[in-house]
PDB file of N, CA and C in Angstrom:
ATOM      1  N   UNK A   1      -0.766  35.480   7.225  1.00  0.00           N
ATOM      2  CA  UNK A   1       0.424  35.911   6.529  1.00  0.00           C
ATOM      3  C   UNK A   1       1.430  34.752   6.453  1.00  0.00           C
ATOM      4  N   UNK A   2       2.152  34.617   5.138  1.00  0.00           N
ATOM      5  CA  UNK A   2       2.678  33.758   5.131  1.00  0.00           C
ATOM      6  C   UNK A   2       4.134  33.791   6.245  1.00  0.00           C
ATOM      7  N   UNK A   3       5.532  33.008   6.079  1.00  0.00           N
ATOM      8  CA  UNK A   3       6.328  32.883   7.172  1.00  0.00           C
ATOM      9  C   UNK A   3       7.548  32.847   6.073  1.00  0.00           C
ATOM     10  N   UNK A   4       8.248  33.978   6.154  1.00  0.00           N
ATOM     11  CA  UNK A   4       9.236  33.890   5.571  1.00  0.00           C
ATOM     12  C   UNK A   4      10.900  33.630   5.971  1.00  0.00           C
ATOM     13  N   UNK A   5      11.079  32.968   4.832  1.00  0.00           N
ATOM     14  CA  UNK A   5      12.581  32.063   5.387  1.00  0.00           C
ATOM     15  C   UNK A   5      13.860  33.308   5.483  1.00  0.00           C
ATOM     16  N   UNK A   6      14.421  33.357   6.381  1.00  0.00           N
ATOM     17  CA  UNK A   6      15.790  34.328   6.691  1.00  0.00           C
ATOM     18  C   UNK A   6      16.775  34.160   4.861  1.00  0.00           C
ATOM     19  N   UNK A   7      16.338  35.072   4.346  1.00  0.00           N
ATOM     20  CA  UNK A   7      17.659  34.742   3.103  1.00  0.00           C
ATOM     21  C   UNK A   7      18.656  34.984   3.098  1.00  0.00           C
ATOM     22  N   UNK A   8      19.303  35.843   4.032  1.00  0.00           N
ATOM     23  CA  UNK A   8      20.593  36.043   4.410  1.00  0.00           C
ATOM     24  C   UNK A   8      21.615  34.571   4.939  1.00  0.00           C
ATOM     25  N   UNK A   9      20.539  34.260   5.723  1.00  0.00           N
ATOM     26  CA  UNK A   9      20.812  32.719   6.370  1.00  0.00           C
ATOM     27  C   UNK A   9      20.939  31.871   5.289  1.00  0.00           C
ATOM     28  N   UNK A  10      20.293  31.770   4.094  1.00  0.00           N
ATOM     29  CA  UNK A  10      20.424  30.527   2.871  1.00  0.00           C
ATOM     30  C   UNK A  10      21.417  31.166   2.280  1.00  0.00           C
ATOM     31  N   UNK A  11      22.016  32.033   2.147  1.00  0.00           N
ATOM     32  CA  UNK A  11      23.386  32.651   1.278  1.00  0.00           C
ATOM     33  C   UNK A  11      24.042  31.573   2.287  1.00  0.00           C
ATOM     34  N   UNK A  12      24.229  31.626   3.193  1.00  0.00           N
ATOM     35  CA  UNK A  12      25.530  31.203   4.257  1.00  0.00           C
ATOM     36  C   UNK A  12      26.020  29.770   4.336  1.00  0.00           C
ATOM     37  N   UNK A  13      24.661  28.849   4.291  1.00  0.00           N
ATOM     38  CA  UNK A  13      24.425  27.734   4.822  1.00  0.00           C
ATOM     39  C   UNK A  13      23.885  26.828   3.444  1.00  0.00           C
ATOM     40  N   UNK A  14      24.347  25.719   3.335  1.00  0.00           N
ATOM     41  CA  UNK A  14      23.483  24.772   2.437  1.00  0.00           C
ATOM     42  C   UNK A  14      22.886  23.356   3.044  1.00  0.00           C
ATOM     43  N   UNK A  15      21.982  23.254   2.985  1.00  0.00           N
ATOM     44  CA  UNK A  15      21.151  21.760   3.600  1.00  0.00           C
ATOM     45  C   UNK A  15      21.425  20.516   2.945  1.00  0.00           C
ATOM     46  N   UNK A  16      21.832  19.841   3.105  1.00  0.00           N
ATOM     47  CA  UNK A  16      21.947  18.617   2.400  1.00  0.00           C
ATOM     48  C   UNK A  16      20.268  17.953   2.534  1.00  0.00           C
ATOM     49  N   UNK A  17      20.521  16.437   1.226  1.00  0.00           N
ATOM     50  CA  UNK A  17      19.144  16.221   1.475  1.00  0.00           C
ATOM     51  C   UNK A  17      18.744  15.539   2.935  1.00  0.00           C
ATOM     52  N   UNK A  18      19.480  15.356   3.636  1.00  0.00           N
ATOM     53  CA  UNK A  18      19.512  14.634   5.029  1.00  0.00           C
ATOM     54  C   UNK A  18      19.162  15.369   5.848  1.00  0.00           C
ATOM     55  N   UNK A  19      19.256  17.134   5.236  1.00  0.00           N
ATOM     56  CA  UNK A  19      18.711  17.810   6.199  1.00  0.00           C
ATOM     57  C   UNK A  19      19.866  18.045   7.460  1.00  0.00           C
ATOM     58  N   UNK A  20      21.205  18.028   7.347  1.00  0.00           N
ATOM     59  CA  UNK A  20      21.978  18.452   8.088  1.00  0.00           C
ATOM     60  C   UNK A  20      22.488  19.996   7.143  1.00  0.00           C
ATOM     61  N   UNK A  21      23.226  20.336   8.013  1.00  0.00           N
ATOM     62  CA  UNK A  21      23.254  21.978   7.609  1.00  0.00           C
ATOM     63  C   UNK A  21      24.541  22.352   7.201  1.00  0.00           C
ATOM     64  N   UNK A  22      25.064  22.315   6.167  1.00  0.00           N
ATOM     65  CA  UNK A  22      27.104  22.564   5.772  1.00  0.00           C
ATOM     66  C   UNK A  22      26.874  23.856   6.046  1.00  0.00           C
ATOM     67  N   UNK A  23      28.385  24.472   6.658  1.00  0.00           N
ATOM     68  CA  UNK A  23      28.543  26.143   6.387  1.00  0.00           C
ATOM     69  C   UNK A  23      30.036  26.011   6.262  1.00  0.00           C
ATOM     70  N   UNK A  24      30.807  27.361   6.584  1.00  0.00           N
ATOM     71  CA  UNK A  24      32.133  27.944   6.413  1.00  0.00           C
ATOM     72  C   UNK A  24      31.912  28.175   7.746  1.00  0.00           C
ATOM     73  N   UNK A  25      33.078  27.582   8.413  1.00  0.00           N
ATOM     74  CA  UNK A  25      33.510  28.393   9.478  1.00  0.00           C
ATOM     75  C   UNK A  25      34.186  29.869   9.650  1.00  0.00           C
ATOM     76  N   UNK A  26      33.833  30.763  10.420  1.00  0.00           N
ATOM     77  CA  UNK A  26      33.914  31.973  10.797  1.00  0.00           C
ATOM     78  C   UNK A  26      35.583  32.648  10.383  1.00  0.00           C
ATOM     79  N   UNK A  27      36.410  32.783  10.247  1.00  0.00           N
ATOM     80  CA  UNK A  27      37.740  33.672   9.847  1.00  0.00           C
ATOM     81  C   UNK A  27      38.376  32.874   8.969  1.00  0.00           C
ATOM     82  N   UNK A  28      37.937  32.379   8.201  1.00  0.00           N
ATOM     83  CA  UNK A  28      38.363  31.055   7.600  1.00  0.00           C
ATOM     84  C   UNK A  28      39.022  31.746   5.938  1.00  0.00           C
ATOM     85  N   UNK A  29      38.515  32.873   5.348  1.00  0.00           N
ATOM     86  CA  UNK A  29      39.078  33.250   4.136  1.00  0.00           C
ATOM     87  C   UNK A  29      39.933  34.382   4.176  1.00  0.00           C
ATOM     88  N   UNK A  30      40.167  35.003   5.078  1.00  0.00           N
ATOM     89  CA  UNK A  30      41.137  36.430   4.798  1.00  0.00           C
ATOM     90  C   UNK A  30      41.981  36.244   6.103  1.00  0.00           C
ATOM     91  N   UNK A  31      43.367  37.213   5.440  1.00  0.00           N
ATOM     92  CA  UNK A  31      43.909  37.249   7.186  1.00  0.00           C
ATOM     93  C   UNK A  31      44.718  36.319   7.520  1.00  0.00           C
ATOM     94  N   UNK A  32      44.978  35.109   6.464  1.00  0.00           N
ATOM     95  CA  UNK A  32      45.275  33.681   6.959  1.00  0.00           C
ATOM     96  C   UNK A  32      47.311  33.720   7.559  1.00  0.00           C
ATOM     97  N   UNK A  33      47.172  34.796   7.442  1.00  0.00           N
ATOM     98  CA  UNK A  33      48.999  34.006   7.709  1.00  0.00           C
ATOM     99  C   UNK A  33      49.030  35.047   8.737  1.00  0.00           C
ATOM    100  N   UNK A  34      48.337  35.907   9.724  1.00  0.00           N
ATOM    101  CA  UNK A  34      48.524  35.915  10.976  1.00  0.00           C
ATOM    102  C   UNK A  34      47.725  34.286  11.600  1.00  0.00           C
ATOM    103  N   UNK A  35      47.082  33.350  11.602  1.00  0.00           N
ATOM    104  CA  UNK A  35      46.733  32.301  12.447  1.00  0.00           C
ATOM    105  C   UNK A  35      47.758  31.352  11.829  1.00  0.00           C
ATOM    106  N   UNK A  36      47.696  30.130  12.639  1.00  0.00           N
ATOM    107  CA  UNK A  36      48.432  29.502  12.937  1.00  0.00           C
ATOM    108  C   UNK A  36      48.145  27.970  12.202  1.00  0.00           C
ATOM    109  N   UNK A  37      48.807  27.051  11.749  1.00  0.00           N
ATOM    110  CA  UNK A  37      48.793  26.109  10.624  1.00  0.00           C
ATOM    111  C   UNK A  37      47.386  25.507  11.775  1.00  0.00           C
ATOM    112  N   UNK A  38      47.747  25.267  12.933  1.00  0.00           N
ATOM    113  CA  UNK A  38      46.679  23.908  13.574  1.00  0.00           C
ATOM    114  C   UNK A  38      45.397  24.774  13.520  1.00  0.00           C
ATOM    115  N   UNK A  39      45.394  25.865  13.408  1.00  0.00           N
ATOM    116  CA  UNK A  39      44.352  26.524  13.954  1.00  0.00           C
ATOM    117  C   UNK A  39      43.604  26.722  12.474  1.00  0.00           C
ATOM    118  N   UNK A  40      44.039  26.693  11.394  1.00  0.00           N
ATOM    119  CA  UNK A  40      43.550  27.007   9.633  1.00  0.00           C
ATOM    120  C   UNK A  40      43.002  25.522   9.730  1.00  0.00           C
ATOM    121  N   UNK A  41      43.848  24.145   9.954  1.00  0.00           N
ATOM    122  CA  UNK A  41      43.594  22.446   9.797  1.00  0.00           C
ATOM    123  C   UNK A  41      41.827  22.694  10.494  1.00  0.00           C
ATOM    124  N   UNK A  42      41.854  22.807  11.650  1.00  0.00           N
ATOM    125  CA  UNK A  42      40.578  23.101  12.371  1.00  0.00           C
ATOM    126  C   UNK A  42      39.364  24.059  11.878  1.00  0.00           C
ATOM    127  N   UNK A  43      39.932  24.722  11.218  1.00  0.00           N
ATOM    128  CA  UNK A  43      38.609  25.342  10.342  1.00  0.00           C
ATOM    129  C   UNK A  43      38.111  24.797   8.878  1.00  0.00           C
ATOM    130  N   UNK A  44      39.181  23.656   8.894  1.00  0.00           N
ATOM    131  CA  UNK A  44      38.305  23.021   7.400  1.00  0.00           C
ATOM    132  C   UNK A  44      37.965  22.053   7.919  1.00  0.00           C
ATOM    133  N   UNK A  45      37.991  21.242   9.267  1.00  0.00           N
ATOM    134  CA  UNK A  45      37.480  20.534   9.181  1.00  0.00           C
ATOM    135  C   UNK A  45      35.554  20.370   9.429  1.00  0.00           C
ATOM    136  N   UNK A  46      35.336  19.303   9.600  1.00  0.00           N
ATOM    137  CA  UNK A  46      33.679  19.189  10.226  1.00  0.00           C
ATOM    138  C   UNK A  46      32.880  20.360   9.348  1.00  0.00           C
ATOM    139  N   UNK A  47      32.429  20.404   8.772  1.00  0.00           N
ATOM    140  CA  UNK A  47      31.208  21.549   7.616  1.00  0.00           C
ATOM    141  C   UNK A  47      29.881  21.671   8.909  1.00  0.00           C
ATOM    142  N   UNK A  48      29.591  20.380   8.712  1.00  0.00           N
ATOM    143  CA  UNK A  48      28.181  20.174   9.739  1.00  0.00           C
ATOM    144  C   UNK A  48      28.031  21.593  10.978  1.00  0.00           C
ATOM    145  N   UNK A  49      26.903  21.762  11.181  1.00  0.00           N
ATOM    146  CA  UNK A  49      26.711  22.509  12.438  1.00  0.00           C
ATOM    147  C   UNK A  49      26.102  21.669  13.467  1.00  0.00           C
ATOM    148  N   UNK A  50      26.570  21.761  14.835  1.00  0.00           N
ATOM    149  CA  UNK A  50      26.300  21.558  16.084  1.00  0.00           C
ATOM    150  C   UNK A  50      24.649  20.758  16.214  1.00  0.00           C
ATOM    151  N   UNK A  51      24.323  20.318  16.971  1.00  0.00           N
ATOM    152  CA  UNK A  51      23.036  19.858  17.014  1.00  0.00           C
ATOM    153  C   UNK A  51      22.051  21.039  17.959  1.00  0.00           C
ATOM    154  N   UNK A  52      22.433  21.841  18.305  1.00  0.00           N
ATOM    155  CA  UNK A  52      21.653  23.269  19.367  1.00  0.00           C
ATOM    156  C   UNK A  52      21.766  24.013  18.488  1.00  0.00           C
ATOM    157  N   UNK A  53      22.812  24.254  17.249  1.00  0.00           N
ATOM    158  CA  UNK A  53      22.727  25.626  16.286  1.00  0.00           C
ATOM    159  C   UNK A  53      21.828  24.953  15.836  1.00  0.00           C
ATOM    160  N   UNK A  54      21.652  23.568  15.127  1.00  0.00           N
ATOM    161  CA  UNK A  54      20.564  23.625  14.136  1.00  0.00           C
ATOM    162  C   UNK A  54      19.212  24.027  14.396  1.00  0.00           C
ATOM    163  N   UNK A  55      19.126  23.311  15.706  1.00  0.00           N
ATOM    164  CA  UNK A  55      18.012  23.542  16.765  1.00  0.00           C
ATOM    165  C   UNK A  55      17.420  25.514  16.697  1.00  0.00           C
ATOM    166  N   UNK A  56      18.661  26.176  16.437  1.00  0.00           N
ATOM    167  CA  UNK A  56      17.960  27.239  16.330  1.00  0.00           C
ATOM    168  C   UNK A  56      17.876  27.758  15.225  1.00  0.00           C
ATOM    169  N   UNK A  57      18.620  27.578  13.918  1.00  0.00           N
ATOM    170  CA  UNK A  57      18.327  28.055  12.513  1.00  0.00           C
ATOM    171  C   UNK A  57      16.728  27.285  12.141  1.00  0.00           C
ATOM    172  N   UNK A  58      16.468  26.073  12.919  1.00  0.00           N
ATOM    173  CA  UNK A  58      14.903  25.596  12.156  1.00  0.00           C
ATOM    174  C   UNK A  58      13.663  27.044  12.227  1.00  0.00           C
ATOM    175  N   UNK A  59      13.888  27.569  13.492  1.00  0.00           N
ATOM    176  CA  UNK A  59      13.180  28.860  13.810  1.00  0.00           C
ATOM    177  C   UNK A  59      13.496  30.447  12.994  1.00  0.00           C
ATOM    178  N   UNK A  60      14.491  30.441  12.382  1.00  0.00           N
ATOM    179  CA  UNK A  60      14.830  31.391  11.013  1.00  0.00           C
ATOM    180  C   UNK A  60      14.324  30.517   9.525  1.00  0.00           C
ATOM    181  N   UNK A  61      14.353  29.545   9.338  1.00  0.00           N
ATOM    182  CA  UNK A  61      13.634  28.973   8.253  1.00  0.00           C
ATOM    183  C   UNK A  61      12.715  28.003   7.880  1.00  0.00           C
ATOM    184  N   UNK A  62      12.367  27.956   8.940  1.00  0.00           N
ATOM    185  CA  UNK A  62      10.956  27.469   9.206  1.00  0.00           C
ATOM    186  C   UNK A  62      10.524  25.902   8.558  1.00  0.00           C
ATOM    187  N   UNK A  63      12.038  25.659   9.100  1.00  0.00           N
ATOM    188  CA  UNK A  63      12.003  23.412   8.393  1.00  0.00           C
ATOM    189  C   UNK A  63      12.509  23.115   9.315  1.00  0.00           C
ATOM    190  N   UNK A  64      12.274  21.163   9.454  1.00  0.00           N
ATOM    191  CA  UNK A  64      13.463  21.032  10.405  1.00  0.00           C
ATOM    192  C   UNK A  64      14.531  20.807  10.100  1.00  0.00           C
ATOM    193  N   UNK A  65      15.166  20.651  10.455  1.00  0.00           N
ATOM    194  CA  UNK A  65      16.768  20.542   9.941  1.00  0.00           C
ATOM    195  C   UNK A  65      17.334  19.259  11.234  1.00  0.00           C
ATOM    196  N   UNK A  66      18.940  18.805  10.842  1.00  0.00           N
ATOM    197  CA  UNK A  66      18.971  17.698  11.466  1.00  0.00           C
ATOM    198  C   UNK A  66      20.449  18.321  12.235  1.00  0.00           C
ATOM    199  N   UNK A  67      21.077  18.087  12.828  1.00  0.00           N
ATOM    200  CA  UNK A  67      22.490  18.173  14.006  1.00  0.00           C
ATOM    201  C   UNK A  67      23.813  17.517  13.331  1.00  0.00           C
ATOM    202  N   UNK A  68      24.671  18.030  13.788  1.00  0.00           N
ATOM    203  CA  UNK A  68      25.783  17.180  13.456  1.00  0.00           C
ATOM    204  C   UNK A  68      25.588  15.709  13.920  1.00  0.00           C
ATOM    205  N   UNK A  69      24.890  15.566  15.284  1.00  0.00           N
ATOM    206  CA  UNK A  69      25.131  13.849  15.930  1.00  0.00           C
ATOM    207  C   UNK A  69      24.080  13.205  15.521  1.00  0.00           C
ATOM    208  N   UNK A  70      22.833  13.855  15.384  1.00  0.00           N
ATOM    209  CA  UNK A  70      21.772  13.623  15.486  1.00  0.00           C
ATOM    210  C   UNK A  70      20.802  12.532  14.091  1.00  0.00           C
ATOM    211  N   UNK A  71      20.175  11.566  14.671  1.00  0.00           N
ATOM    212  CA  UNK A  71      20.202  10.473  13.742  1.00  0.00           C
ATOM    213  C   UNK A  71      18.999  10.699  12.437  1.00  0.00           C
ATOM    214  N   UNK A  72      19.028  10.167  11.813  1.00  0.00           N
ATOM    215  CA  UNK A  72      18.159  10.130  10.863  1.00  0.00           C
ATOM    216  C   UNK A  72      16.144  10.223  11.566  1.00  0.00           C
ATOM    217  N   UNK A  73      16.492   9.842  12.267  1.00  0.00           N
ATOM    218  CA  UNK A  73      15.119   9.516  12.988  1.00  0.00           C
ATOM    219  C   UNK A  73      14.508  10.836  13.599  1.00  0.00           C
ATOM    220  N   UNK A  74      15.908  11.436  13.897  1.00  0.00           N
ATOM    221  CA  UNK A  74      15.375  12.934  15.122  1.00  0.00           C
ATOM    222  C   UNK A  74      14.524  13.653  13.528  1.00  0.00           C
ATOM    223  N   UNK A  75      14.466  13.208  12.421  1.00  0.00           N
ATOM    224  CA  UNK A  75      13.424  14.713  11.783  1.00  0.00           C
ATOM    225  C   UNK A  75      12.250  13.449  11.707  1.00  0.00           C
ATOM    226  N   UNK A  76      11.199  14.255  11.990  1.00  0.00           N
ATOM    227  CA  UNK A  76      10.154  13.464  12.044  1.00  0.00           C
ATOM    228  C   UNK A  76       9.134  14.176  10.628  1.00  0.00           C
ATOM    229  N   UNK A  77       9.048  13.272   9.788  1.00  0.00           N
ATOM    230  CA  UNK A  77       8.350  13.681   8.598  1.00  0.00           C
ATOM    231  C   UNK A  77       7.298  13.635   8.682  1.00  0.00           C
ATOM    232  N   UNK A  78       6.503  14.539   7.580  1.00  0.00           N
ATOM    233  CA  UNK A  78       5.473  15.375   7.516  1.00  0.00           C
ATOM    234  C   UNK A  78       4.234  14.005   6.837  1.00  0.00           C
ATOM    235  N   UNK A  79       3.502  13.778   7.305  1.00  0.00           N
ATOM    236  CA  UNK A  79       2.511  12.596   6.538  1.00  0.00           C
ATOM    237  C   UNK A  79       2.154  13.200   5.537  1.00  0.00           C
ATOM    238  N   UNK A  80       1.965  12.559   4.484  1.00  0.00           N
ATOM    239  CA  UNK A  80       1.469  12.201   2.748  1.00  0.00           C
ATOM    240  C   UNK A  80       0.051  12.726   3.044  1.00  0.00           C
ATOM    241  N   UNK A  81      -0.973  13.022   2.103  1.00  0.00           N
ATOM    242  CA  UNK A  81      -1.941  13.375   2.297  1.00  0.00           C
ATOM    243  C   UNK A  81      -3.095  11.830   2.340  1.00  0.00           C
ATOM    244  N   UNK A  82      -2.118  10.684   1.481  1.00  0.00           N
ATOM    245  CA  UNK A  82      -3.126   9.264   2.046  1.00  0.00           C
ATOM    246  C   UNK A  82      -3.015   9.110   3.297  1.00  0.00           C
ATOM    247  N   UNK A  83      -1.457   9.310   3.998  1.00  0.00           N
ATOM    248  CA  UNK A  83      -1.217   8.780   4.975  1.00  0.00           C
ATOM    249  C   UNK A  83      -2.295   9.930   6.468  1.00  0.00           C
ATOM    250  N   UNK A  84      -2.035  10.800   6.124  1.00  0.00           N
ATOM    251  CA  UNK A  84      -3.167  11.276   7.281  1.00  0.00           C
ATOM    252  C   UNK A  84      -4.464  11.008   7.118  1.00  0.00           C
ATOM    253  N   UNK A  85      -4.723  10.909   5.635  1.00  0.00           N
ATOM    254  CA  UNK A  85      -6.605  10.401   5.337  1.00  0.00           C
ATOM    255  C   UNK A  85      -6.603   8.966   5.993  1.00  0.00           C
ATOM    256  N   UNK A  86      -5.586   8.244   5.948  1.00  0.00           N
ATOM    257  CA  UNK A  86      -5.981   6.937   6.885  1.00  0.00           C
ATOM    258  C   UNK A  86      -5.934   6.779   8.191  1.00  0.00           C
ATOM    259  N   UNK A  87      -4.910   7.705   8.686  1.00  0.00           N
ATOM    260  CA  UNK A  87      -5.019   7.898  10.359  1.00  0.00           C
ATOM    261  C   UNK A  87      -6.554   8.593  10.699  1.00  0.00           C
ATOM    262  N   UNK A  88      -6.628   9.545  10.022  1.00  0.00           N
ATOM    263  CA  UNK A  88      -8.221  10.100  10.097  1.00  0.00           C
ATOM    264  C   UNK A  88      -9.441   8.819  10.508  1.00  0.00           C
ATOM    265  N   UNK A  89      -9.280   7.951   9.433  1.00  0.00           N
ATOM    266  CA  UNK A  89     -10.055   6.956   9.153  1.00  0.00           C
ATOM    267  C   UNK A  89     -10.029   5.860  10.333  1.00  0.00           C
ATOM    268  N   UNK A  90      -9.314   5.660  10.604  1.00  0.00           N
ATOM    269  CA  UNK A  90      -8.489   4.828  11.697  1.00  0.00           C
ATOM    270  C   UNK A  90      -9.193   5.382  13.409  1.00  0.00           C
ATOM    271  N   UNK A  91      -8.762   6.659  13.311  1.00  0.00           N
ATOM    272  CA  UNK A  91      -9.356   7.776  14.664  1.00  0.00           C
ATOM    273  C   UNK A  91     -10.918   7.423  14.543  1.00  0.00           C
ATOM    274  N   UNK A  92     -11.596   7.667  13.479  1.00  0.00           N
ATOM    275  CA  UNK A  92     -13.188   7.195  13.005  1.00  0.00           C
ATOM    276  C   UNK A  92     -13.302   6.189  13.745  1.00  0.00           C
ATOM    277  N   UNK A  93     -12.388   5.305  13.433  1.00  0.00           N
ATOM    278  CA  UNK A  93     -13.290   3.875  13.882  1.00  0.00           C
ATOM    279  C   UNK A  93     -13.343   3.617  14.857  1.00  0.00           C
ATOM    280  N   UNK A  94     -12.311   3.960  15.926  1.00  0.00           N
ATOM    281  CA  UNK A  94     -12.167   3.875  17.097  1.00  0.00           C
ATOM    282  C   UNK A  94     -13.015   4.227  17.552  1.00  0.00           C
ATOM    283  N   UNK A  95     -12.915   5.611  17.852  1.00  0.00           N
ATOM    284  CA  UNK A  95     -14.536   6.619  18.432  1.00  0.00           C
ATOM    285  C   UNK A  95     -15.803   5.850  17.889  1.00  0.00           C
ATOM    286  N   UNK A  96     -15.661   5.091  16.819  1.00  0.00           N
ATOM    287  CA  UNK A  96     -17.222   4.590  16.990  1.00  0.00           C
ATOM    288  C   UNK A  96     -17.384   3.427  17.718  1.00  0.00           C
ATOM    289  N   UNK A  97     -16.068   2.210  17.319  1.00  0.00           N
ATOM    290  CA  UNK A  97     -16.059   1.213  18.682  1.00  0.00           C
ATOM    291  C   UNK A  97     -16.080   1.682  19.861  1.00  0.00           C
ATOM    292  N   UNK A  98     -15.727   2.586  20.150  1.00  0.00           N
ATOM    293  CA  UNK A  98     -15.802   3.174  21.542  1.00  0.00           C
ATOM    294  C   UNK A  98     -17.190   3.632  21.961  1.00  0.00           C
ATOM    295  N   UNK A  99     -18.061   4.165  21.381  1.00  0.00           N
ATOM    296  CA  UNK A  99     -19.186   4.433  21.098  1.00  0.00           C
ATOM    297  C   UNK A  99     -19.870   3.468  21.355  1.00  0.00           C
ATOM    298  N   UNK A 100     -19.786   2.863  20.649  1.00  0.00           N
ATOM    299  CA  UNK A 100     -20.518   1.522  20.894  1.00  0.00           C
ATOM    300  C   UNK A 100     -20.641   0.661  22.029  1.00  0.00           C
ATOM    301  N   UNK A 101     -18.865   0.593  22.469  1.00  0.00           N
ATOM    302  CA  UNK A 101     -18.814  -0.360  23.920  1.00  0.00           C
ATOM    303  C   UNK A 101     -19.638   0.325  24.750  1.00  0.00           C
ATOM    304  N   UNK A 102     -19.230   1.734  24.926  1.00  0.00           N
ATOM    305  CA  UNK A 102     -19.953   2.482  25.774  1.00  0.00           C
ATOM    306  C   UNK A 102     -21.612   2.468  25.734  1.00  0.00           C
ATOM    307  N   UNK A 103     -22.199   2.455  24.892  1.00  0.00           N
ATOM    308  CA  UNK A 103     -23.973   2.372  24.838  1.00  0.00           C
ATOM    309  C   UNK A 103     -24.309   0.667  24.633  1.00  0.00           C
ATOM    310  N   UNK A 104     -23.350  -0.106  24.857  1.00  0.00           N
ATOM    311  CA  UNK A 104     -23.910  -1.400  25.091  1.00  0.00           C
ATOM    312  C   UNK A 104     -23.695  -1.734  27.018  1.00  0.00           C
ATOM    313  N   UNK A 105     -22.451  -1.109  27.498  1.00  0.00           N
ATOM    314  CA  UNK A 105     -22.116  -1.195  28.822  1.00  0.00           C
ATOM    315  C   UNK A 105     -23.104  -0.653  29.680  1.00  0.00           C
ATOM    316  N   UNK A 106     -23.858   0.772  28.836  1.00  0.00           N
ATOM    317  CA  UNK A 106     -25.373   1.481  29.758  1.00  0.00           C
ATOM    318  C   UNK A 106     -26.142   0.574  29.631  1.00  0.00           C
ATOM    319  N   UNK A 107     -26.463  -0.505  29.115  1.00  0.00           N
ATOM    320  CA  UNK A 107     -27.551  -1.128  28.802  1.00  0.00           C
ATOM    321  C   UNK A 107     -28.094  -2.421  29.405  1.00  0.00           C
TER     322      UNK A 107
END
């Protein structure tokens, strides 16, 4: 069965292509003139989510996603279909040099 992505969660949230996660912070549109000027400044700022929230929205939509701190490097991409046919190829050769050392070392 396939794995379906939370859509409630993609209404809320948009991914950039970097794979960090923009949202709206929480009391941020109604209500505004009971809170307080510093406290409205603080909800526009930073879009990004946390690097532990993202950590857990990847498990509602089933990608990885990247952190507010977190560097370009923490998403680790998915290999090309050449690029695993050559690691494949690569794994081959080994196991057969290996193969080999090994039934020349019995000998």
């Amino acid at each position: 069965m396939k794995n379906k992505t939370h859509k409630g969660l993609l209404k809320r949230i948009r991914i950039s292509k970097s794979g960090k996660v923009r949202h709206r912070t929480a009391g941020h549109k109604h209500l505004r003139s009971g809170k307080g000027g510093k406290r409205l400044r603080q909800m526009r700022k930073n879009p990004f989510i946390a690097d532990a929230d993202a950590k857990r929205l990847e498990k509602l939509l089933f990608r990885r996603l990247r952190g507010r701190t977190q560097p370009r490097t923490a998403l680790r991409k998915s290999p090309t279909p050449a690029e695993r046919k050559a690691a494949q190829a690569q794994k081959r050769a080994a196991a057969k040099a290996a193969a080999a050392g090994k039934a020349a070392s019995s000998k």
